[in-house]
Protein backbone atom coordinates (compact mmCIF):
# COMPACT_ATOMS: atom_id res chain seq x y z
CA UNK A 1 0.00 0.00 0.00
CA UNK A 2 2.93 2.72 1.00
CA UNK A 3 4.40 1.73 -2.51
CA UNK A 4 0.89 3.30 -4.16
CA UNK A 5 1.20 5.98 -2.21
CA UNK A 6 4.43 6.46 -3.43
CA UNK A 7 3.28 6.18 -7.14
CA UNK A 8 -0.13 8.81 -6.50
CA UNK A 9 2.19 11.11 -4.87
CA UNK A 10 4.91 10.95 -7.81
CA UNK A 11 1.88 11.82 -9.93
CA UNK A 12 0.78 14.77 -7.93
CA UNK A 13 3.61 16.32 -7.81
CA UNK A 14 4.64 16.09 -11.67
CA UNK A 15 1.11 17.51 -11.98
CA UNK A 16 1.80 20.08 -9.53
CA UNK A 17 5.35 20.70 -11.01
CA UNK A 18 3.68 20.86 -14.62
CA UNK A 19 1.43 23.47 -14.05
CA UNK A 20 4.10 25.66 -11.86
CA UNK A 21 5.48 26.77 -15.38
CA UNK A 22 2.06 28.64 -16.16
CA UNK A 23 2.14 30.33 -12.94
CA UNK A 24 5.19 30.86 -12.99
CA UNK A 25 5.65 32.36 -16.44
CA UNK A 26 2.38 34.60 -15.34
CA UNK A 27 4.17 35.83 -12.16
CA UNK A 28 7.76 36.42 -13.78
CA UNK A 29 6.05 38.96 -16.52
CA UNK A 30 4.95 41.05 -14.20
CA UNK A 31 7.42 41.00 -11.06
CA UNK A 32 11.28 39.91 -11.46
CA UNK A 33 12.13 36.42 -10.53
CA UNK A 34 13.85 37.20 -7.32
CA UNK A 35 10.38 38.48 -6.04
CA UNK A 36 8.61 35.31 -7.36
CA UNK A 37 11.01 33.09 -5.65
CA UNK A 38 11.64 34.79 -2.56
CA UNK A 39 7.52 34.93 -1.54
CA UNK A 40 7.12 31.43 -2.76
CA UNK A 41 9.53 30.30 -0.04
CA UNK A 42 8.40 32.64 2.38
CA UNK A 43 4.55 31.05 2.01
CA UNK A 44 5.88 27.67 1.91
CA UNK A 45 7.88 28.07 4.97
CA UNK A 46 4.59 29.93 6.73
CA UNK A 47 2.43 26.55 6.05
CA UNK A 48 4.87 24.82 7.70
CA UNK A 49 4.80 26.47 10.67
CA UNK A 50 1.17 24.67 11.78
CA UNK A 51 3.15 20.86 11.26
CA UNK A 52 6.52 21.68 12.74
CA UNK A 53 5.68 19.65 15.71
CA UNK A 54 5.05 16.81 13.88
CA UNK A 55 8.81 16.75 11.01
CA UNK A 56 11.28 18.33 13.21
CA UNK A 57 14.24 16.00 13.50
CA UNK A 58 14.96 14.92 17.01
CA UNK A 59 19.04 15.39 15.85
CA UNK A 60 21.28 16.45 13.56
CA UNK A 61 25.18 15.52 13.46
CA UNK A 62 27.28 18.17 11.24
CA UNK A 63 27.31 15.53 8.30
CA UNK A 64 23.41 15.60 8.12
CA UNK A 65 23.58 19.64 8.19
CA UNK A 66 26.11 19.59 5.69
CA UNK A 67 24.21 17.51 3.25
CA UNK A 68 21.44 19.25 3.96
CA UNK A 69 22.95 22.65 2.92
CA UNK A 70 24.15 20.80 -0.15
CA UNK A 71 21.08 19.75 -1.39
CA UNK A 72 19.36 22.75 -0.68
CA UNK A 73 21.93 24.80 -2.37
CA UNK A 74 21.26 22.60 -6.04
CA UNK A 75 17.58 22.92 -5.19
CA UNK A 76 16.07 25.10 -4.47
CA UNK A 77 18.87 28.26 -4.67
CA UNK A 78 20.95 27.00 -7.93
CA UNK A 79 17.60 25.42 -9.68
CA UNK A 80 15.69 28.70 -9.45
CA UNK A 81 18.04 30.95 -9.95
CA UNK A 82 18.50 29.30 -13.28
CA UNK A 83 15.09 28.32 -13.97
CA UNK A 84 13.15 31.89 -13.15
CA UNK A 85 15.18 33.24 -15.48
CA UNK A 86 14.61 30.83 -18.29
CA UNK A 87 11.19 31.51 -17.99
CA UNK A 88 11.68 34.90 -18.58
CA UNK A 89 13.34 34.09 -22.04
CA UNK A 90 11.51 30.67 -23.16
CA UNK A 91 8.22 29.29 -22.95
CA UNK A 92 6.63 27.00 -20.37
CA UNK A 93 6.18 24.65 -22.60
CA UNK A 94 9.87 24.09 -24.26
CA UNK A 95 11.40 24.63 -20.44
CA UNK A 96 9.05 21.71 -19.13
CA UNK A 97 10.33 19.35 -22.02
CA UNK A 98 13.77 20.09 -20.98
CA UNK A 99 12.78 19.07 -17.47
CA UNK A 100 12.45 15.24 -19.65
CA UNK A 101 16.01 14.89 -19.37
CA UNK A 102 16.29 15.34 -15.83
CA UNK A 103 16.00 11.46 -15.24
CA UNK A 104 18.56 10.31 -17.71
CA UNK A 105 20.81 12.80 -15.63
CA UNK A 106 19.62 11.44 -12.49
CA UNK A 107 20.20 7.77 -13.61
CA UNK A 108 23.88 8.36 -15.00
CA UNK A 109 24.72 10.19 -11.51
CA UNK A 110 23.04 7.59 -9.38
CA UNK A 111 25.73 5.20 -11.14
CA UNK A 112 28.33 6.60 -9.42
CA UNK A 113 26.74 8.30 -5.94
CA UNK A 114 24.05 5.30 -5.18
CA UNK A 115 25.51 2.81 -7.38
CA UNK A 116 22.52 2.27 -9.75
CA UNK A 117 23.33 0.78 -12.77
CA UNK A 118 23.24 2.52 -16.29
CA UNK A 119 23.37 0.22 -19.40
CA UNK A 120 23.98 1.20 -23.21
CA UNK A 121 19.92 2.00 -23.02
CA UNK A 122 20.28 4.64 -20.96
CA UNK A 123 23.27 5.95 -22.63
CA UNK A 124 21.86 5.75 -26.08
CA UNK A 125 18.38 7.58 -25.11
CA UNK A 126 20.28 10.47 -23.27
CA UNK A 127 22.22 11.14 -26.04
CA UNK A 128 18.40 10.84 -28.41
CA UNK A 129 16.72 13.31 -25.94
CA UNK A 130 19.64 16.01 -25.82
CA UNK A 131 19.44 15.91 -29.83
CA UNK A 132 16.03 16.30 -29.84
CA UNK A 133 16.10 19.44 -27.16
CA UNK A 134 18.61 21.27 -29.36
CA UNK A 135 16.67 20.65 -32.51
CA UNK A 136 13.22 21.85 -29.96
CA UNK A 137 15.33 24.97 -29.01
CA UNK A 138 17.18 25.48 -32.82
CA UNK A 139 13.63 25.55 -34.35
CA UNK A 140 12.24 28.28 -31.49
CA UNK A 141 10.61 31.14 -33.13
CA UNK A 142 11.22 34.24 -31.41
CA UNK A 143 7.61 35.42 -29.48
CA UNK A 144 6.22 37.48 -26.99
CA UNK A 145 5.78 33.52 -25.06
CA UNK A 146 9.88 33.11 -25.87
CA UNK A 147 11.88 36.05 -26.76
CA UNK A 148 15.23 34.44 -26.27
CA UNK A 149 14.50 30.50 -26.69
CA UNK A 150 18.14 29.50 -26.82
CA UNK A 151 19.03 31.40 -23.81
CA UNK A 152 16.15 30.72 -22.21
CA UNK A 153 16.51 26.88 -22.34
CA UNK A 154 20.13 26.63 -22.13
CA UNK A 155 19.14 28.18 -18.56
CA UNK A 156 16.98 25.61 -18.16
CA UNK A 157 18.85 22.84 -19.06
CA UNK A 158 21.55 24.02 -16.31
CA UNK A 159 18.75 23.92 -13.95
CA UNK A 160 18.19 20.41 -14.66
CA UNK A 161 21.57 19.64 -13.85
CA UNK A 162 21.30 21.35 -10.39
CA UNK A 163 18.18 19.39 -9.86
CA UNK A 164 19.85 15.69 -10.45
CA UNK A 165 22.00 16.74 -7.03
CA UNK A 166 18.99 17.68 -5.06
CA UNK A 167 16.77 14.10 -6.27
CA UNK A 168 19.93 12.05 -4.85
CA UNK A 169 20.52 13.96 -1.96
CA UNK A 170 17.22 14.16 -0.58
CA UNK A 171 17.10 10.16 -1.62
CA UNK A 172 20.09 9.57 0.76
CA UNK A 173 19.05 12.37 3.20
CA UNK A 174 14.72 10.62 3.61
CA UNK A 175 15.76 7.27 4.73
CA UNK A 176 16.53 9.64 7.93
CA UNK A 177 14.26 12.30 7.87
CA UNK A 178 10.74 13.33 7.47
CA UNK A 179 10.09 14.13 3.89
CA UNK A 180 8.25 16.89 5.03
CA UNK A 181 11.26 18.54 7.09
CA UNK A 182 13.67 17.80 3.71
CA UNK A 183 10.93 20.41 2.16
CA UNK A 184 10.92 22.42 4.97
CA UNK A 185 14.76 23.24 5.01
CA UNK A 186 14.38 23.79 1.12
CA UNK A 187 11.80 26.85 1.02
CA UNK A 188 13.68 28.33 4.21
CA UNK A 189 17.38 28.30 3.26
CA UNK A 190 15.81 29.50 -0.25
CA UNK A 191 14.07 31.78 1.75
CA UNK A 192 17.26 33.26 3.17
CA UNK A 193 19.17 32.63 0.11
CA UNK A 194 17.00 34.59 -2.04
CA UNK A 195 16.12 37.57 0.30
CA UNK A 196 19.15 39.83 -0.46
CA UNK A 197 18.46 39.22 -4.29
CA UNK A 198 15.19 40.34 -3.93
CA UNK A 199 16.17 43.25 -1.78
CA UNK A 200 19.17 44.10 -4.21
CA UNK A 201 17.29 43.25 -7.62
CA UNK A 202 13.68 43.18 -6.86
CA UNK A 203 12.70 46.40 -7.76
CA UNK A 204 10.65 46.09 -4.64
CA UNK A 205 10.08 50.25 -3.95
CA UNK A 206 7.77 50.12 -7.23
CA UNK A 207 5.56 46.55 -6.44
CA UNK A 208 2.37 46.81 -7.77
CA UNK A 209 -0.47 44.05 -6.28
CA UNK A 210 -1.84 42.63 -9.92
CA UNK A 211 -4.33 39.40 -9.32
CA UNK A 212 -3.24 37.03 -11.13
CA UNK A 213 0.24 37.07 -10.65
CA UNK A 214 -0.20 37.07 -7.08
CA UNK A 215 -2.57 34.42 -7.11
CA UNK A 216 0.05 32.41 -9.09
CA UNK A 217 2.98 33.30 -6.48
CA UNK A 218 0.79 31.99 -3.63
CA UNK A 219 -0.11 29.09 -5.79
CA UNK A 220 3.50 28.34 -6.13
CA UNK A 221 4.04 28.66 -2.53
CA UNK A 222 1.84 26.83 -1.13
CA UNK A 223 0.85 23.77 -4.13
CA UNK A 224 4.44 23.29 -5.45
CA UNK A 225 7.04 24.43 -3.17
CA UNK A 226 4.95 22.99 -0.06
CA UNK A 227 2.86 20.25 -1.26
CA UNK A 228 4.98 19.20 -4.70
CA UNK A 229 8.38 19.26 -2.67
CA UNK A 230 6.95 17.44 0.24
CA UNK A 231 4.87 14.62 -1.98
CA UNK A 232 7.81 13.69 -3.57
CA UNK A 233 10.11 14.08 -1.13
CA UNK A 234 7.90 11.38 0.17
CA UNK A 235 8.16 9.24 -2.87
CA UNK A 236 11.81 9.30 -2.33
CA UNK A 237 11.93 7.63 0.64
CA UNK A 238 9.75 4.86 -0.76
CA UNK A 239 11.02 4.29 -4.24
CA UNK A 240 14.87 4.24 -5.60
CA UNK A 241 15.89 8.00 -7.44
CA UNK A 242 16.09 6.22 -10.90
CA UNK A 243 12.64 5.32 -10.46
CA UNK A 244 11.02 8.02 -8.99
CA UNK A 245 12.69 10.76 -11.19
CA UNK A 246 11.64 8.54 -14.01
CA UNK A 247 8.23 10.34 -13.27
CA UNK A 248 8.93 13.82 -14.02
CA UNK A 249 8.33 13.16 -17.76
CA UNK A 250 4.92 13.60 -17.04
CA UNK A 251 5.64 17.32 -16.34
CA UNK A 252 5.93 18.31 -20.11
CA UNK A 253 2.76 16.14 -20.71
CA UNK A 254 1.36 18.29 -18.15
CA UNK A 255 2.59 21.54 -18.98
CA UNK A 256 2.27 21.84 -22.26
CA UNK A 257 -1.32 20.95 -21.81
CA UNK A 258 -1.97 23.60 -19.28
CA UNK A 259 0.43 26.01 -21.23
CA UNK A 260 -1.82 24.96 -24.00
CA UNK A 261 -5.28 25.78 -22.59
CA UNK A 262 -4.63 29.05 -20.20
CA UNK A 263 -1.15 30.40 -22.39
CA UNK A 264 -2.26 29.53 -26.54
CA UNK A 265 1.48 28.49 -26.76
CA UNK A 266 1.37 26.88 -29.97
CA UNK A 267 4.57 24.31 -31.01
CA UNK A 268 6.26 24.19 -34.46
CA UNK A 269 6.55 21.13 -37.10
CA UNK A 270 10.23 21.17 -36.19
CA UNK A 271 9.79 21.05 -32.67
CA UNK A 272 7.23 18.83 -32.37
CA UNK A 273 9.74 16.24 -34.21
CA UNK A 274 11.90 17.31 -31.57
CA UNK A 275 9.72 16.60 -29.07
CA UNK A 276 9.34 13.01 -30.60
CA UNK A 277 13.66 12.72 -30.10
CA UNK A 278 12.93 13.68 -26.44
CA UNK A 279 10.00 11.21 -25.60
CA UNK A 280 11.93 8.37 -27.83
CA UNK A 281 14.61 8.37 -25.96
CA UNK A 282 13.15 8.89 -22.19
CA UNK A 283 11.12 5.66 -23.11
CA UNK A 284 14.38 4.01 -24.73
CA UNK A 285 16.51 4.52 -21.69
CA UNK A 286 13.93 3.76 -18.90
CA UNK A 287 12.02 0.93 -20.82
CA UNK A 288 8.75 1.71 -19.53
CA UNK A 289 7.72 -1.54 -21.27
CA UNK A 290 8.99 -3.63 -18.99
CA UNK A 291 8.98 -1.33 -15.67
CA UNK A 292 5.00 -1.64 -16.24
CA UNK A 293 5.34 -5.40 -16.01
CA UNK A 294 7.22 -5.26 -12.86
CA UNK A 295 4.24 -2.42 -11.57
């Protein structure tokens, strides 16, 4: 039963994750991204106020803090840094099919930190998805959704690097501690991390309260950086990185969907055979054939 769990809350937070590239490509347009960031750790970290009782640790040794501060650090300081500023020169749609690669990098680093193995498969289909996300990005037109496409996802392929530390950190890190706590120490030492940006770069003297962009900072705040982070934090502790990360290529399925229906993004011929490269070979290196058996 804690193994469907595990699986539900994989999907909920993909979903979650998927649709945090509308909101956040709403918020971003209107207020710069060390605003969006810094408020969407600042709610996060208010929501968890009400459970503290219930995740805080009982110790920590100076190895545990250190690995904490690591993991934070790729995720969520490095990883938005990069990523809120992608969005700013990219669509949500082409950043959230750069996110597919994220578990081919998870699986080739897990090789040598957790000792997964990676076969020719895996090899192969990283190489087919990075050829597909440069012919996505070399066939961007140049819109009011993505005025700077190569930047833009070059930004968010770095992100994606930053996030293959985090996923095998916290999957060391939540065989010790709550999943909820892991999620916790992310939105506050982002909190912290991003505060001085914000004061420094923020532009925060000329702030203007606009509805919908608010609405989708709180929605990050509380739905992704509290609920996403802490679902599959949770998933982690249940399921092996490879597998788990395997998930997030629902997040383009998701996004572009949403990005679809609330943004009118609209994809290219060219990309969408790029997009084909990309979902070839995530299904080539994770052989979701056979993991289905085994499910």
């Amino acid at each position: 039963m804690k193994i469907i769990w595990a699986y539900l809350s994989l999907i909920g937070a993909t979903f979650l994750w998927g649709s945090s590239f509308v909101a956040l490509k709403v918020a971003v347009n209107f207020y710069s991204p060390f605003v969006v960031i810094f408020f969407r750790m600042f709610i996060a970290c208010v929501v968890f106020i009400f459970i503290w009782s219930r995740i805080k640790p009982t110790s920590l040794s100076i190895k545990q803090v250190k690995l904490i501060l690591l993991m934070c650090f790729f995720e969520p300081c490095l990883y938005f840094l990069f990523e809120g500023f992608a969005l700013k020169y990219t669509s949500a749609g082409q950043a959230s099919l750069i996110v597919s690669t994220l578990p081919l990098m998870v699986a080739i680093l897990a090789c040598f930190t957790l000792k997964e193995k990676v076969n020719f498969n895996t090899i192969f289909g990283f190489l087919l998805a990075i050829s597909g996300v440069v012919l996505l990005t070399m066939a961007s037109d140049v819109n009011m959704h993505s005025p700077s496409p190569f930047l833009g996802n070059l930004l968010e392929f770095i992100a994606m690097i930053t996030a293959s530390g985090y996923i095998i950190l916290a999957r060391y890190l939540s065989a010790t501690f709550h999943p909820f706590f892991l999620a916790f120490a992310q939105a506050f030492i982002g909190a912290v991390f991003f505060l001085p940006f914000m004061l420094l770069f923020g532009d925060i003297n000329s702030l203007e309260l606009k509805f919908w962009p608010v609405v989708s900072i709180v929605y990050l705040g509380f739905m992704v950086t509290f609920l996403a982070y802490s679902l599959y934090n949770f998933s982690l502790s249940r399921l092996e990185a490879s597998k788990a990360s395997a998930f997030t290529n629902l997040i383009p399925v998701f996004s572009i969907g949403l990005s679809w229906f609330l943004l009118d993004e609209k994809l290219n011929s060219v990309q969408i055979i790029g997009i084909g490269l990309v979902v070839l070979g995530i299904i080539y290196s994770q052989n979701f054939l056979r993991f289905l058996k085994k499910v």
